[in-house]
N, C-alpha and C. Protein backbone atom coordinates (compact mmCIF):
# COMPACT_ATOMS: atom_id res chain seq x y z
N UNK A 1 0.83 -1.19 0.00
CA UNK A 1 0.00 0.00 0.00
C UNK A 1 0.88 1.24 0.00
N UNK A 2 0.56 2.01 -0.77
CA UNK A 2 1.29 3.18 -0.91
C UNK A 2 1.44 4.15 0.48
N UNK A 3 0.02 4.07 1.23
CA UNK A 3 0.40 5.13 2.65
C UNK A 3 1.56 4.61 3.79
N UNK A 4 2.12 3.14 3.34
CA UNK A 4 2.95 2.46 3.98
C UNK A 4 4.47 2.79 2.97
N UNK A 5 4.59 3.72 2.46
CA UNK A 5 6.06 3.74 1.87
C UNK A 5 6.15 5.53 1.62
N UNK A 6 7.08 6.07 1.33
CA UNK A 6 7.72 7.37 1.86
C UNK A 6 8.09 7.64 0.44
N UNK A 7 8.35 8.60 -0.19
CA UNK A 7 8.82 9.09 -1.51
C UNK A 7 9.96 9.64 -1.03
N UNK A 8 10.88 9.55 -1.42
CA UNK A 8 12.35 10.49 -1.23
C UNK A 8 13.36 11.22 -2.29
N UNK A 9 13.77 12.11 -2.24
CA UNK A 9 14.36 12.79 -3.10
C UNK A 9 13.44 13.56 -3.86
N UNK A 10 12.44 14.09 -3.11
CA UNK A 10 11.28 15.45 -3.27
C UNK A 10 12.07 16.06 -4.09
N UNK A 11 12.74 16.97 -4.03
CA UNK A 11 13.55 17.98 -4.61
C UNK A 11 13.95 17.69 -5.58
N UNK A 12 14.79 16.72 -5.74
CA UNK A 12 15.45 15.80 -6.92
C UNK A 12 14.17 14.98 -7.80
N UNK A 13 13.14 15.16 -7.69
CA UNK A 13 11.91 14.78 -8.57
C UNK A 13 11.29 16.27 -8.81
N UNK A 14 11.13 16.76 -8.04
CA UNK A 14 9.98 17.88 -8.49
C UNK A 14 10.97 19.20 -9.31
N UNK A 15 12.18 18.86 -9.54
CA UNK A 15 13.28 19.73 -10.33
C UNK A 15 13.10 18.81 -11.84
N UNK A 16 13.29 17.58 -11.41
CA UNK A 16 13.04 16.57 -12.88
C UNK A 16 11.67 16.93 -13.60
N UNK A 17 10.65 16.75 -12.69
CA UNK A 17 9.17 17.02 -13.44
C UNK A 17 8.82 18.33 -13.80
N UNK A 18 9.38 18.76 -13.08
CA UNK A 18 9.14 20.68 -13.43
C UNK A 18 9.85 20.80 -15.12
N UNK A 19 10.85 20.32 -15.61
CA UNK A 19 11.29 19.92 -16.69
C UNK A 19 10.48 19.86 -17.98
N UNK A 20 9.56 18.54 -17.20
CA UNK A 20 8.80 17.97 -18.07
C UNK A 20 7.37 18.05 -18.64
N UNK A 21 7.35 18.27 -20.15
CA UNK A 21 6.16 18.90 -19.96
C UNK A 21 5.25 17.63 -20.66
N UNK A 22 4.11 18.28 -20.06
CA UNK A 22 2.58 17.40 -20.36
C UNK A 22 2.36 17.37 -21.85
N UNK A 23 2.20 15.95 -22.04
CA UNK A 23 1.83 15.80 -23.30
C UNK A 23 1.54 14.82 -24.04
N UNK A 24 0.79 13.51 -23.34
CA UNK A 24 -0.13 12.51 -23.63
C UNK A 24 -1.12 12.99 -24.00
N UNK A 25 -1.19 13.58 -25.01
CA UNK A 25 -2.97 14.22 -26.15
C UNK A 25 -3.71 12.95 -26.11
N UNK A 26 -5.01 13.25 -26.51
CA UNK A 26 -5.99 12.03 -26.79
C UNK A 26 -6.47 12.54 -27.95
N UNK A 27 -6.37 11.84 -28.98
CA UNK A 27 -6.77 11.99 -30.92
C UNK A 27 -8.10 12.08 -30.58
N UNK A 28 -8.38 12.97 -31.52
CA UNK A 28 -10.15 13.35 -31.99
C UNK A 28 -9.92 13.23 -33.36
N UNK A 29 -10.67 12.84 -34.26
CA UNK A 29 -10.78 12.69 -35.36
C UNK A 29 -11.79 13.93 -35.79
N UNK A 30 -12.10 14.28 -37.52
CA UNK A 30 -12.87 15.48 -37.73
C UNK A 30 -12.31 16.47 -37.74
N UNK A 31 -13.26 17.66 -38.33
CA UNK A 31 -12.84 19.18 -38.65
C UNK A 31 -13.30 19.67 -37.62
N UNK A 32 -13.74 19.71 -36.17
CA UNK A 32 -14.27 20.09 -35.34
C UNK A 32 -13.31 20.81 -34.80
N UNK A 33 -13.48 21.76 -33.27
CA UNK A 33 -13.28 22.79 -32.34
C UNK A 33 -12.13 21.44 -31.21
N UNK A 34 -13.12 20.44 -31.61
CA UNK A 34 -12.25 19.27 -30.43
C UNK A 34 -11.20 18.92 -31.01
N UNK A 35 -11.04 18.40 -32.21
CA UNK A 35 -10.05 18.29 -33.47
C UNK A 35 -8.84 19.51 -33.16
N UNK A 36 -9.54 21.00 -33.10
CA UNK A 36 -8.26 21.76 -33.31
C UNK A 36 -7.63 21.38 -31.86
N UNK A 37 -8.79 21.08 -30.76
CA UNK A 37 -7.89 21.42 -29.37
C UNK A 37 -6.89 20.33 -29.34
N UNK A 38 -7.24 18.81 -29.93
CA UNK A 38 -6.30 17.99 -29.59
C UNK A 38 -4.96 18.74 -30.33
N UNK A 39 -5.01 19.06 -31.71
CA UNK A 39 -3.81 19.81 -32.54
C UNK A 39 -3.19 20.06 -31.62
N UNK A 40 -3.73 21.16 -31.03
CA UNK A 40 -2.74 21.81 -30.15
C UNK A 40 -1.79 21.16 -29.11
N UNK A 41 -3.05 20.86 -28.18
CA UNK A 41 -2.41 19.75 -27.12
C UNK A 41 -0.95 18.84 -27.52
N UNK A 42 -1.43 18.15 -28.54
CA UNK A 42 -0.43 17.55 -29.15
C UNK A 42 1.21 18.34 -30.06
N UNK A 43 1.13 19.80 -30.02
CA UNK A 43 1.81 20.14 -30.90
C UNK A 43 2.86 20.66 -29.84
N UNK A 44 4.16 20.98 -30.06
CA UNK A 44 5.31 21.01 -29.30
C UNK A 44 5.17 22.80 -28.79
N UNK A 45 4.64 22.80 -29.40
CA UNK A 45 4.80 25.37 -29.41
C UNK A 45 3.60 25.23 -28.17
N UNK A 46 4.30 26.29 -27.91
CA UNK A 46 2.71 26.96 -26.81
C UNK A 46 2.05 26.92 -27.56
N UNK A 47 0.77 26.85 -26.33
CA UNK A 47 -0.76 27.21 -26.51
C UNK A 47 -0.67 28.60 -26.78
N UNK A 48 -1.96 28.96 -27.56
CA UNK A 48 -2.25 30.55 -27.54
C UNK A 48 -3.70 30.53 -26.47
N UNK A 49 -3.96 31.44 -25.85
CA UNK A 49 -5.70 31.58 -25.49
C UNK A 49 -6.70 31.09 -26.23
N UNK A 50 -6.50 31.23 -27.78
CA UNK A 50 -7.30 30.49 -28.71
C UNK A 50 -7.74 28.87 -28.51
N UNK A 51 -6.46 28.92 -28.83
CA UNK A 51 -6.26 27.21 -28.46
C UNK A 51 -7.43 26.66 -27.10
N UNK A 52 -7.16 27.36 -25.93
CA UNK A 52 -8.31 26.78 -24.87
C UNK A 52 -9.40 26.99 -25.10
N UNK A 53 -9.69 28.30 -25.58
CA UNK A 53 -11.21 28.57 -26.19
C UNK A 53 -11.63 27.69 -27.18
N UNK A 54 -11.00 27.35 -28.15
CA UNK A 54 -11.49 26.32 -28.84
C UNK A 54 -11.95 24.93 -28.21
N UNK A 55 -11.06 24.83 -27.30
CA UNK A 55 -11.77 23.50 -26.30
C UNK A 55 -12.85 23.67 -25.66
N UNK A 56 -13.00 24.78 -25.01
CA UNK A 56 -14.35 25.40 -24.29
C UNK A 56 -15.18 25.21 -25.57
N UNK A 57 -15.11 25.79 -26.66
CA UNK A 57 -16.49 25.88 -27.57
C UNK A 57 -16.99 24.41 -27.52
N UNK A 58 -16.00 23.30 -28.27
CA UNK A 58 -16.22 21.92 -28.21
C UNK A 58 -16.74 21.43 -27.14
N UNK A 59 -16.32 21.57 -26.01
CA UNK A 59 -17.72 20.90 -24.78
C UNK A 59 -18.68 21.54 -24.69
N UNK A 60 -18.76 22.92 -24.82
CA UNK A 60 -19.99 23.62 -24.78
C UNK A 60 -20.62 23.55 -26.29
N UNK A 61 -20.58 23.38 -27.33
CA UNK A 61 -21.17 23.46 -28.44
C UNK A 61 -21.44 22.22 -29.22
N UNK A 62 -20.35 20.94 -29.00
CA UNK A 62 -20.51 20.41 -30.11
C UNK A 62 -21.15 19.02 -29.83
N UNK A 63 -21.39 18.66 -30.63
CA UNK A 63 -22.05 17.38 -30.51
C UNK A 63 -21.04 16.34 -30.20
N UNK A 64 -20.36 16.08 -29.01
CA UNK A 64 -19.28 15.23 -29.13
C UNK A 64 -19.64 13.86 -28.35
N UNK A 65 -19.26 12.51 -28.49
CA UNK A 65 -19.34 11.65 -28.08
C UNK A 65 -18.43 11.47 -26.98
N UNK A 66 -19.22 10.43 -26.16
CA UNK A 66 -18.41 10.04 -24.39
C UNK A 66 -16.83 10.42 -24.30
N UNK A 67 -16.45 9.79 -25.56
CA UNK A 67 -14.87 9.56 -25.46
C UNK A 67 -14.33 11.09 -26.25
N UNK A 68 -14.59 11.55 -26.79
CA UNK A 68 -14.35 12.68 -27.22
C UNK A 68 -14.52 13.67 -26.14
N UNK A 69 -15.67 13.91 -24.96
CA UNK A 69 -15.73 14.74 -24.31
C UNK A 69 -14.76 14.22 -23.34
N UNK A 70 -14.27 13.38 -22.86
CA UNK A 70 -13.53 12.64 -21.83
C UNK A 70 -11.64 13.36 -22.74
N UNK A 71 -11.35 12.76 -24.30
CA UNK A 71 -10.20 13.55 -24.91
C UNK A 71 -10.07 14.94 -24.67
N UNK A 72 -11.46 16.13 -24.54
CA UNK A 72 -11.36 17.09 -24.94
C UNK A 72 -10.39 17.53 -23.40
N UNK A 73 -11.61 17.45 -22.56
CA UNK A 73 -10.74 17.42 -21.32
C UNK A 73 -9.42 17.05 -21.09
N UNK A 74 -8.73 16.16 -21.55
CA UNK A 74 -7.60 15.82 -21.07
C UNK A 74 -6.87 16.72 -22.07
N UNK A 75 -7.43 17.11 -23.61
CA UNK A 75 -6.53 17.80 -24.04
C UNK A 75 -6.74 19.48 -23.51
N UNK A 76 -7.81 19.86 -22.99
CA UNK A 76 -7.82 21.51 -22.60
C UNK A 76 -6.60 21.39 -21.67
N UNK A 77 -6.59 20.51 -20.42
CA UNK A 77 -6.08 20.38 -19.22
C UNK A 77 -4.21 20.43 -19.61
N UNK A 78 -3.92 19.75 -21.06
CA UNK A 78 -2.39 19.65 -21.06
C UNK A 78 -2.49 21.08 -21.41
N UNK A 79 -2.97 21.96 -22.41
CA UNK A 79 -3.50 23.40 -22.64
C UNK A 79 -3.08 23.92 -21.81
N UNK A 80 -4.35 24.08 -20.57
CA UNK A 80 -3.87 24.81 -19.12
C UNK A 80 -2.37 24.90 -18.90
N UNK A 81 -2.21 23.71 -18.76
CA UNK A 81 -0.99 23.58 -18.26
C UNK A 81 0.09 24.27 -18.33
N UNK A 82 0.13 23.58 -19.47
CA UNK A 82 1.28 24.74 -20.26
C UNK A 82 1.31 26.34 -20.51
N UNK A 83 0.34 26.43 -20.18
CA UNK A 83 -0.15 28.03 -19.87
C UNK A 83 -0.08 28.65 -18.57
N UNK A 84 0.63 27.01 -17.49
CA UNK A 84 0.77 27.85 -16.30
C UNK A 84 -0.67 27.43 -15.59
N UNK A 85 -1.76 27.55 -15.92
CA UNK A 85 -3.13 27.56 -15.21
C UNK A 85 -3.23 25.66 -14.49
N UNK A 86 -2.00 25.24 -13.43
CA UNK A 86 -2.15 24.34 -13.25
C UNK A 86 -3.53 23.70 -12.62
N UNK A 87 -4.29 24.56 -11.40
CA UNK A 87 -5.25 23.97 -10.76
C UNK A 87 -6.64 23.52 -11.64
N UNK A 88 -6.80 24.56 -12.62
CA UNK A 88 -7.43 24.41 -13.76
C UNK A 88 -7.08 23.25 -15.09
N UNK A 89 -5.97 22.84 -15.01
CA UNK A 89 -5.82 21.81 -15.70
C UNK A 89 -6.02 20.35 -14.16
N UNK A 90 -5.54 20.23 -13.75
CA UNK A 90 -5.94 19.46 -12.28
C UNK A 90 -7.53 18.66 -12.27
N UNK A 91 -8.37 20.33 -12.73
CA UNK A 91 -9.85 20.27 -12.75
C UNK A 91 -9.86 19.51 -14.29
N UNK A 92 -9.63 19.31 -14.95
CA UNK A 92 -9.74 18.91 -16.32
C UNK A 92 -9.43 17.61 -16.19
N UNK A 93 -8.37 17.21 -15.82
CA UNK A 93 -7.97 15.55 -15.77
C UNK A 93 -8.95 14.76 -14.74
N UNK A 94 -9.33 15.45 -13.51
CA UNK A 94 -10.33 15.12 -12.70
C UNK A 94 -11.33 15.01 -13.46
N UNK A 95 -12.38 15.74 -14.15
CA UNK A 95 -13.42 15.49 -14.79
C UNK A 95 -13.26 14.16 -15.55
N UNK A 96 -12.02 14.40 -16.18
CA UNK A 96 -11.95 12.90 -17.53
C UNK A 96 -12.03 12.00 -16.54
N UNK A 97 -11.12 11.65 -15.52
CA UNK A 97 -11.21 10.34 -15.00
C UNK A 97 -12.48 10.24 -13.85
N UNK A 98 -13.04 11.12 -13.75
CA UNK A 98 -14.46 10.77 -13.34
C UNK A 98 -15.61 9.91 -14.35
N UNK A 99 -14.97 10.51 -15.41
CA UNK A 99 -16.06 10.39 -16.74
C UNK A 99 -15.63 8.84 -17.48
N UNK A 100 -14.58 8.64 -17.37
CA UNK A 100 -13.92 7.53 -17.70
C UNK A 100 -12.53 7.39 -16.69
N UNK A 101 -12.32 6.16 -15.95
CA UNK A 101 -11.52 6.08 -15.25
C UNK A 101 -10.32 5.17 -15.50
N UNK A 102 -10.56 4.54 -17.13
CA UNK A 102 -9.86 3.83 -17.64
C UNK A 102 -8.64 4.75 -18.43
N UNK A 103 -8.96 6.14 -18.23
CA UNK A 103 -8.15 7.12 -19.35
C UNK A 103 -6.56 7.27 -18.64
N UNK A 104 -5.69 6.29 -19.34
CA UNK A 104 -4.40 6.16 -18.31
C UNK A 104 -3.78 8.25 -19.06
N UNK A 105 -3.87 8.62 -19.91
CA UNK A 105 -3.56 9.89 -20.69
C UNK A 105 -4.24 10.91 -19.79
N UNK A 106 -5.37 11.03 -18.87
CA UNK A 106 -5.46 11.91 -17.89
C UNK A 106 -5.09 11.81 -16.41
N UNK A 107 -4.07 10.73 -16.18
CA UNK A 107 -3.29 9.87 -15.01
C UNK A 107 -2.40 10.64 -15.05
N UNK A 108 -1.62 10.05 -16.30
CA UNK A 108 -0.41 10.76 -16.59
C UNK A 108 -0.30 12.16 -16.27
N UNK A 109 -1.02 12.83 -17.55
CA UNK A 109 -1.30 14.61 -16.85
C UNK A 109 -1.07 15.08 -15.40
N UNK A 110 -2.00 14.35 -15.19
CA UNK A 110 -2.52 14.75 -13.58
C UNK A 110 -1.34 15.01 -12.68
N UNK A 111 -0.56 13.45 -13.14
CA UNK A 111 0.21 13.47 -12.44
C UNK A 111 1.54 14.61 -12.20
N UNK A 112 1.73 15.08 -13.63
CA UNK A 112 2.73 16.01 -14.01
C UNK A 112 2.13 17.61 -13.44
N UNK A 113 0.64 17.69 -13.55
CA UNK A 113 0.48 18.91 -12.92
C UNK A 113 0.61 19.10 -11.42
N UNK A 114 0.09 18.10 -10.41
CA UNK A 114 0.39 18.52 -9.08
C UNK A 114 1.90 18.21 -9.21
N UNK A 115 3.20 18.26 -9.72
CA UNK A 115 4.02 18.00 -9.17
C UNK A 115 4.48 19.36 -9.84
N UNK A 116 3.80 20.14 -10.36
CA UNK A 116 4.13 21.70 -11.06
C UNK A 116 3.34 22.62 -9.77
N UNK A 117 2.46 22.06 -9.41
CA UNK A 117 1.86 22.86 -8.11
C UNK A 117 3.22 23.73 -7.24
N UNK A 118 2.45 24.62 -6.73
CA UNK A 118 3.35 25.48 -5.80
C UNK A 118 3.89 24.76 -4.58
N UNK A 119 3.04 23.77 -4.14
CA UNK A 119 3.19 23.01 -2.75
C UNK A 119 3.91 21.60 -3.82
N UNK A 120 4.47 21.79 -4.52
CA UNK A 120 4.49 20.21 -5.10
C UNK A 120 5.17 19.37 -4.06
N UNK A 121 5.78 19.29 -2.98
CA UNK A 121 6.16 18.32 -2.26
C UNK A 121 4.89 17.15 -1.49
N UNK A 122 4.00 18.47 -1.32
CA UNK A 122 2.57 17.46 -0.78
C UNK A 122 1.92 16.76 -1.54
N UNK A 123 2.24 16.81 -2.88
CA UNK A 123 2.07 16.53 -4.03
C UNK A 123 2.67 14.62 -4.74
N UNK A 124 3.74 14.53 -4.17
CA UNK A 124 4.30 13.82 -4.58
C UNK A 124 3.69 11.90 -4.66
N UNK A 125 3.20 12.01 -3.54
CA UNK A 125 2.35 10.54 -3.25
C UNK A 125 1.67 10.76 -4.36
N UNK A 126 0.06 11.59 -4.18
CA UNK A 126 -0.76 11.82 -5.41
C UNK A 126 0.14 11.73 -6.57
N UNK A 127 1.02 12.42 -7.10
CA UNK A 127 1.17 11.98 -8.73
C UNK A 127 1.98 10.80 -8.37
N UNK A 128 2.49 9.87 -7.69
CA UNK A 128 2.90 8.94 -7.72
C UNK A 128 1.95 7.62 -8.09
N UNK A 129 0.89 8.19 -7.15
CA UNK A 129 -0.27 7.58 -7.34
C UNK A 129 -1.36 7.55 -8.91
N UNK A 130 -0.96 8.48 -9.46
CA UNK A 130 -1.44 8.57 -10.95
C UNK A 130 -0.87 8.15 -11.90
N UNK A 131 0.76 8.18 -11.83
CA UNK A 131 1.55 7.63 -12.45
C UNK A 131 1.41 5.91 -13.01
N UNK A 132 1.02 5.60 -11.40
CA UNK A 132 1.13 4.26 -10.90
C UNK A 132 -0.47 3.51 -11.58
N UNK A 133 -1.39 4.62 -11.53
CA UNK A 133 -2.85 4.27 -12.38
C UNK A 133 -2.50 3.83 -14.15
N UNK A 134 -1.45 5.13 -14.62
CA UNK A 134 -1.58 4.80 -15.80
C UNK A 134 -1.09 4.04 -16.42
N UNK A 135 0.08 3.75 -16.07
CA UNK A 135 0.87 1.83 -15.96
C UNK A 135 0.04 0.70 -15.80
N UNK A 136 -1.05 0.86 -14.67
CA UNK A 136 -1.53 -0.47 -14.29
C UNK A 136 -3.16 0.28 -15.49
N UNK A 137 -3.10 0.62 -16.07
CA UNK A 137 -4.31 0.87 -16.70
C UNK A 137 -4.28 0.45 -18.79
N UNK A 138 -2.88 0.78 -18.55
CA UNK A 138 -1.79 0.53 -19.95
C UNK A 138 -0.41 -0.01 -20.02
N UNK A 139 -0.49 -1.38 -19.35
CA UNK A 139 1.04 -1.57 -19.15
C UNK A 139 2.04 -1.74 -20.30
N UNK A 140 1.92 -1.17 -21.16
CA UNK A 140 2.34 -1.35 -22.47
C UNK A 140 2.83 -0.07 -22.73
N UNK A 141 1.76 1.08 -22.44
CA UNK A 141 2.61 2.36 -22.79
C UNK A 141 4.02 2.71 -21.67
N UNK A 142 5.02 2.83 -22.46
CA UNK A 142 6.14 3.31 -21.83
C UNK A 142 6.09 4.79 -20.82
N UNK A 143 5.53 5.44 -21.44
CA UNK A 143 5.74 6.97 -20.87
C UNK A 143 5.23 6.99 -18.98
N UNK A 144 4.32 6.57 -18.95
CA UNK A 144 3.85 6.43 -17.52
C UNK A 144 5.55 5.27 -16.67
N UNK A 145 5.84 4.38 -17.13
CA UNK A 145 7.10 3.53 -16.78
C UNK A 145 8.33 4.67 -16.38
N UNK A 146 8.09 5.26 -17.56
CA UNK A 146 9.77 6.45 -16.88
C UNK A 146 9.27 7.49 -16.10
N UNK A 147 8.11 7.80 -16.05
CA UNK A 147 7.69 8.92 -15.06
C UNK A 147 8.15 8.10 -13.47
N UNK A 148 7.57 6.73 -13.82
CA UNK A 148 7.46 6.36 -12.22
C UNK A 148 8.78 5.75 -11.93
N UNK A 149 9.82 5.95 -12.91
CA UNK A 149 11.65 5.51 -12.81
C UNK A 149 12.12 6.82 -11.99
N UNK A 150 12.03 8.32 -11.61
CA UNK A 150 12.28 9.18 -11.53
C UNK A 150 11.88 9.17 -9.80
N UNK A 151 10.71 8.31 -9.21
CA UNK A 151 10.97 8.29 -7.86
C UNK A 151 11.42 7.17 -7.18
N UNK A 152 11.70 7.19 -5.80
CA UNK A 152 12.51 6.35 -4.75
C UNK A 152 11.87 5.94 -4.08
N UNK A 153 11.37 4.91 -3.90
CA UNK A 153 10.29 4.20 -2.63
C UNK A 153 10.76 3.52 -1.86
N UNK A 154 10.59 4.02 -0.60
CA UNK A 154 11.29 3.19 0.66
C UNK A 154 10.05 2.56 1.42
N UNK A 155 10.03 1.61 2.25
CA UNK A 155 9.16 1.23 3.43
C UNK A 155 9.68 2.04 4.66
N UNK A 156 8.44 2.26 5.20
CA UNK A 156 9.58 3.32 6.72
C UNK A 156 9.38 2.33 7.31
């Protein structure tokens, strides 16, 4: 159980993750508003303001299906992010994995934003703990594997 083991080298992780930026997109297919947001999400350049607004229109406007509204979210939230607006991306990966809890791509996120948080040391269990979702949710995708290579788990 995780409340039975200690994370160590806080500093020496939250200097590594601060590094690293968010960027497990979830594909939308189509000419849609959700379409441009994944673009973005997925594209290496900052976000502009546009870019999030276009995600806002897509949940608020478009006719999108379960898994599309569950992508849009995870892609506004890498958006936020990168824009700095961590608690607001936080709120975005939360919604997806409420909405679908199988989405190891809003684990991941999640995980990278509380460890961008201002308090990120209190932080560290939780994204350890998300990390650790999106591995056991996709043990195949690599990217969640090296996130969770970067911490130290001891038993106290």
């Amino acid at each position: 159980m995780l409340n039975r083991y200690h994370l160590l080298g806080a500093a020496a992780c939250i200097a590594a993750f601060a590094a690293a930026p968010a960027g497990a997109a979830v594909v939308v297919l189509g000419n849609t508003d959700a379409r441009m947001c994944y673009e973005a999400a997925d594209s290496p350049m900052m976000p502009a303001a546009r870019d999030v607004r276009r995600c806002d229109e897509a949940l608020l406007r478009e006719a999108l299906s379960s898994y599309e509204v569950v992508a849009t979210h995870v892609n506004r939230g890498i958006l936020r992010l990168r824009r700095g607006m961590t608690d607001a991306a936080i709120a975005d990966f939360d919604r997806a994995i409420m909405l679908d809890p199988n989405q190891p791509e809003a684990y991941l996120n999640k995980g990278a934003a509380l460890l961008r948080r201002e308090n990120a040391a209190g932080n560290l269990n939780a994204a350890y703990r998300d990390y650790t979702a999106a591995s056991r949710i996709d043990p195949e995708w690599r990217e969640p594997q090296v996130e969770l290579a970067r911490f130290r788990v001891v038993s106290r």
